[in-house]
C-alpha atoms as a PDB file:
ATOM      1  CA  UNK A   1    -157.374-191.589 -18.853  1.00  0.00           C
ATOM      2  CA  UNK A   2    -160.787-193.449 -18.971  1.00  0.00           C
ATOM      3  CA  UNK A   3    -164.120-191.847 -19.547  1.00  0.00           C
ATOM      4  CA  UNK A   4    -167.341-192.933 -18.002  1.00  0.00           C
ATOM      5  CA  UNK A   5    -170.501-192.809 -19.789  1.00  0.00           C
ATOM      6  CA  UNK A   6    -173.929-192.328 -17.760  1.00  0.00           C
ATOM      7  CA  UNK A   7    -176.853-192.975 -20.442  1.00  0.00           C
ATOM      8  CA  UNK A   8    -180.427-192.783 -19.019  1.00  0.00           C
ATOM      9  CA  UNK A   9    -183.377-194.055 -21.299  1.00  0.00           C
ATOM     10  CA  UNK A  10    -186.385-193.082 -20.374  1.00  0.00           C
ATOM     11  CA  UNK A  11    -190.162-193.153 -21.931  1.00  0.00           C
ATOM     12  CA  UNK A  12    -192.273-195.906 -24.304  1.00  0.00           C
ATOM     13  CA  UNK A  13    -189.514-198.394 -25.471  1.00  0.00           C
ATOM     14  CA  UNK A  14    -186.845-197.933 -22.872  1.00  0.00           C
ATOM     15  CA  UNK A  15    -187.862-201.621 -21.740  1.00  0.00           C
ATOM     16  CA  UNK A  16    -185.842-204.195 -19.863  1.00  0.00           C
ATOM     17  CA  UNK A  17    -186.904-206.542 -23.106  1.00  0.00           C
ATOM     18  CA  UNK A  18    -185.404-203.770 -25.403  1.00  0.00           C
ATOM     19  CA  UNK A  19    -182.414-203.892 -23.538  1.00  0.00           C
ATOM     20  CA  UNK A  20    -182.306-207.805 -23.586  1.00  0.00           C
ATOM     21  CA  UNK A  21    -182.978-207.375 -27.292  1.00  0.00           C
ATOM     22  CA  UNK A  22    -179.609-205.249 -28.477  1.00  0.00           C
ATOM     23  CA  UNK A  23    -177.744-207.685 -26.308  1.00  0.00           C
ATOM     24  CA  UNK A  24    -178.974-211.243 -28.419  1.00  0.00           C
ATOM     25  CA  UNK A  25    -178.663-209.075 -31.443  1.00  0.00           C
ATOM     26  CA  UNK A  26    -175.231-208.268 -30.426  1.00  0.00           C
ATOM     27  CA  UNK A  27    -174.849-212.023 -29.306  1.00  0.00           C
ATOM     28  CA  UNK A  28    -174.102-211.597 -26.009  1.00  0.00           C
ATOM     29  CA  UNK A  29    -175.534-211.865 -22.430  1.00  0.00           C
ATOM     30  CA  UNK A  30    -174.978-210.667 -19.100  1.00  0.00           C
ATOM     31  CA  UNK A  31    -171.718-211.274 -17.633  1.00  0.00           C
ATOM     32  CA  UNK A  32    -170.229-212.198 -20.677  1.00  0.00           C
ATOM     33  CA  UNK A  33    -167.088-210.155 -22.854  1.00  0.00           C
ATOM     34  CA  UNK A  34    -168.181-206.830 -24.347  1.00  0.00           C
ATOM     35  CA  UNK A  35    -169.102-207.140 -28.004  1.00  0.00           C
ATOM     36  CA  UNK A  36    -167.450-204.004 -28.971  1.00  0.00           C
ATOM     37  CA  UNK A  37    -163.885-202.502 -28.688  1.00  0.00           C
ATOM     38  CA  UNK A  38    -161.593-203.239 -26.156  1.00  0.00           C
ATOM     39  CA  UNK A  39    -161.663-200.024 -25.316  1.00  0.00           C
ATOM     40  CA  UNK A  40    -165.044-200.839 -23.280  1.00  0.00           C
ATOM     41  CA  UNK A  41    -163.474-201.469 -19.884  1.00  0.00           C
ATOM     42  CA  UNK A  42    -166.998-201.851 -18.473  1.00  0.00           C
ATOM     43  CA  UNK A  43    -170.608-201.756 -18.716  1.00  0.00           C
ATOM     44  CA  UNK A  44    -173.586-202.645 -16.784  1.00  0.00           C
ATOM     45  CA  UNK A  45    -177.374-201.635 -16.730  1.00  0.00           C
ATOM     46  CA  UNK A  46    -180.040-201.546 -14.074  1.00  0.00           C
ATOM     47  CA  UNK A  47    -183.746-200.734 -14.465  1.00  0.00           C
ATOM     48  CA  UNK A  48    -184.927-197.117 -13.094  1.00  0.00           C
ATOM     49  CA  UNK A  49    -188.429-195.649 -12.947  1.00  0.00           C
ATOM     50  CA  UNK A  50    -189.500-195.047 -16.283  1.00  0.00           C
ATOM     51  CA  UNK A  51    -186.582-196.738 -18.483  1.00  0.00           C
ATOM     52  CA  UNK A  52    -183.132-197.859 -17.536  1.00  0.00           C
ATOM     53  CA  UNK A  53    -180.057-196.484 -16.845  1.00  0.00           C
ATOM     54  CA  UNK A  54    -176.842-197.739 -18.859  1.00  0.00           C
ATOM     55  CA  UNK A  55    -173.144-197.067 -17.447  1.00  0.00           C
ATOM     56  CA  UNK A  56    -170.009-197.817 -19.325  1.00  0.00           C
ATOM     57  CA  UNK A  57    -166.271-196.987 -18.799  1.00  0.00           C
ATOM     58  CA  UNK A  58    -164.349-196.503 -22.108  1.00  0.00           C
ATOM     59  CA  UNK A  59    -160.590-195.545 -22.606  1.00  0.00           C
ATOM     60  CA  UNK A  60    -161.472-192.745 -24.767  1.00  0.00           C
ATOM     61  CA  UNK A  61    -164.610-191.203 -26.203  1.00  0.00           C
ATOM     62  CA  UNK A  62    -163.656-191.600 -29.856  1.00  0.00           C
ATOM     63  CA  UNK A  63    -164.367-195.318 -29.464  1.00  0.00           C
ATOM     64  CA  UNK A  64    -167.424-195.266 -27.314  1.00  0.00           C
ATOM     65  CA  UNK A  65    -168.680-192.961 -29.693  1.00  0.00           C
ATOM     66  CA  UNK A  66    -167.777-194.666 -33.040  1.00  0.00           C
ATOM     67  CA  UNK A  67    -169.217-198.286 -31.091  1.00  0.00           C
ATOM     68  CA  UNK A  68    -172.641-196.062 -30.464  1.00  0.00           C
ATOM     69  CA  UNK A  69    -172.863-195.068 -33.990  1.00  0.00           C
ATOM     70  CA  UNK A  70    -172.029-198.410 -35.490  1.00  0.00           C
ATOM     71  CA  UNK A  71    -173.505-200.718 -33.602  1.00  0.00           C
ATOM     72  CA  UNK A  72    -175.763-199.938 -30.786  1.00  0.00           C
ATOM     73  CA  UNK A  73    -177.185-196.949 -32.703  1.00  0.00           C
ATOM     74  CA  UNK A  74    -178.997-198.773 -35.272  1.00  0.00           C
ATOM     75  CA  UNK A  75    -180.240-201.049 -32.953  1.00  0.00           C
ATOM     76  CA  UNK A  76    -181.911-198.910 -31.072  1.00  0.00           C
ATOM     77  CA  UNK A  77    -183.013-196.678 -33.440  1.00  0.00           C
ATOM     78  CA  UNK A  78    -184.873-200.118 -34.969  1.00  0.00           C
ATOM     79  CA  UNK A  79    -186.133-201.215 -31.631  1.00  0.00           C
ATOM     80  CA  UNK A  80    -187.807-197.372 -30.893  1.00  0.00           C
ATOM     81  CA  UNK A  81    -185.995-197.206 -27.982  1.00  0.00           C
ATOM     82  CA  UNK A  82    -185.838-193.382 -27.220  1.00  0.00           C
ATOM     83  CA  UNK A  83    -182.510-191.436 -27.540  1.00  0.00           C
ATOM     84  CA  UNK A  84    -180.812-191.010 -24.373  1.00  0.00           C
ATOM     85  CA  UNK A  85    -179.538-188.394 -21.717  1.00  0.00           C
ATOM     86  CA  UNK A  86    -175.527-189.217 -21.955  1.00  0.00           C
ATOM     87  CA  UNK A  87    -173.279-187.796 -19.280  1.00  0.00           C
ATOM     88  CA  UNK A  88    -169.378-187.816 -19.808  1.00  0.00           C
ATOM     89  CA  UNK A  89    -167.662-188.655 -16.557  1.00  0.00           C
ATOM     90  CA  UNK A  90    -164.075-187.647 -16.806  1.00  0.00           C
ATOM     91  CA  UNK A  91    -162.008-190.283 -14.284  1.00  0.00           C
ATOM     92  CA  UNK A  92    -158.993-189.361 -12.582  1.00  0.00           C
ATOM     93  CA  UNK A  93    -158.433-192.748 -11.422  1.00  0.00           C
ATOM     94  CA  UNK A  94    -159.904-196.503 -11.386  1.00  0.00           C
ATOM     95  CA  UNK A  95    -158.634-200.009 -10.112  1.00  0.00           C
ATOM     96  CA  UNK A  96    -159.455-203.684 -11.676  1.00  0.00           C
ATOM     97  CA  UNK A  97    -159.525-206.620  -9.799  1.00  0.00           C
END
């Protein structure tokens, strides 16, 4: 079953323009497809005191993790943005529209 991911960034480079910046590198923009896996059944972001706050629901951890790693990892890494706080979120159940 499908695994949520809670990330919170928080401190000096956990910017809104940060953000924006891993998703042109990635070449994609809000409300568009997912630039990784299919596995990413969804992801959003909103802006919290401090940093931001990143959700995504994966089908399985192995591929969020490898697409962190791979991808977003360098980027960030690159763009200073601090590590973040990750919480798995086991889900029983989910619907799509």
């Amino acid at each position: 079953m499908a695994i949520a991911f809670d990330a919170r960034y928080t401190g000096a480079g956990a910017t809104r323009a940060n953000y924006n910046e891993i998703l042109s590198e990635l070449g994609v923009a809000s409300g568009g497809t997912h630039p990784g896996s299919p596995a990413c059944l969804f992801h959003w972001m909103a802006e919290i005191p401090g940093g931001f706050r990143v959700t995504d629901v994966w089908d399985n951890q192995a591929d969020f993790d490898k697409f962190i790693a791979d991808t977003v990892g360098p980027i960030a890494v690159r763009l200073n943005i601090p590590q973040p706080q990750v919480t798995p979120i086991p889900i029983h159940s989910f619907l799509r529209g």
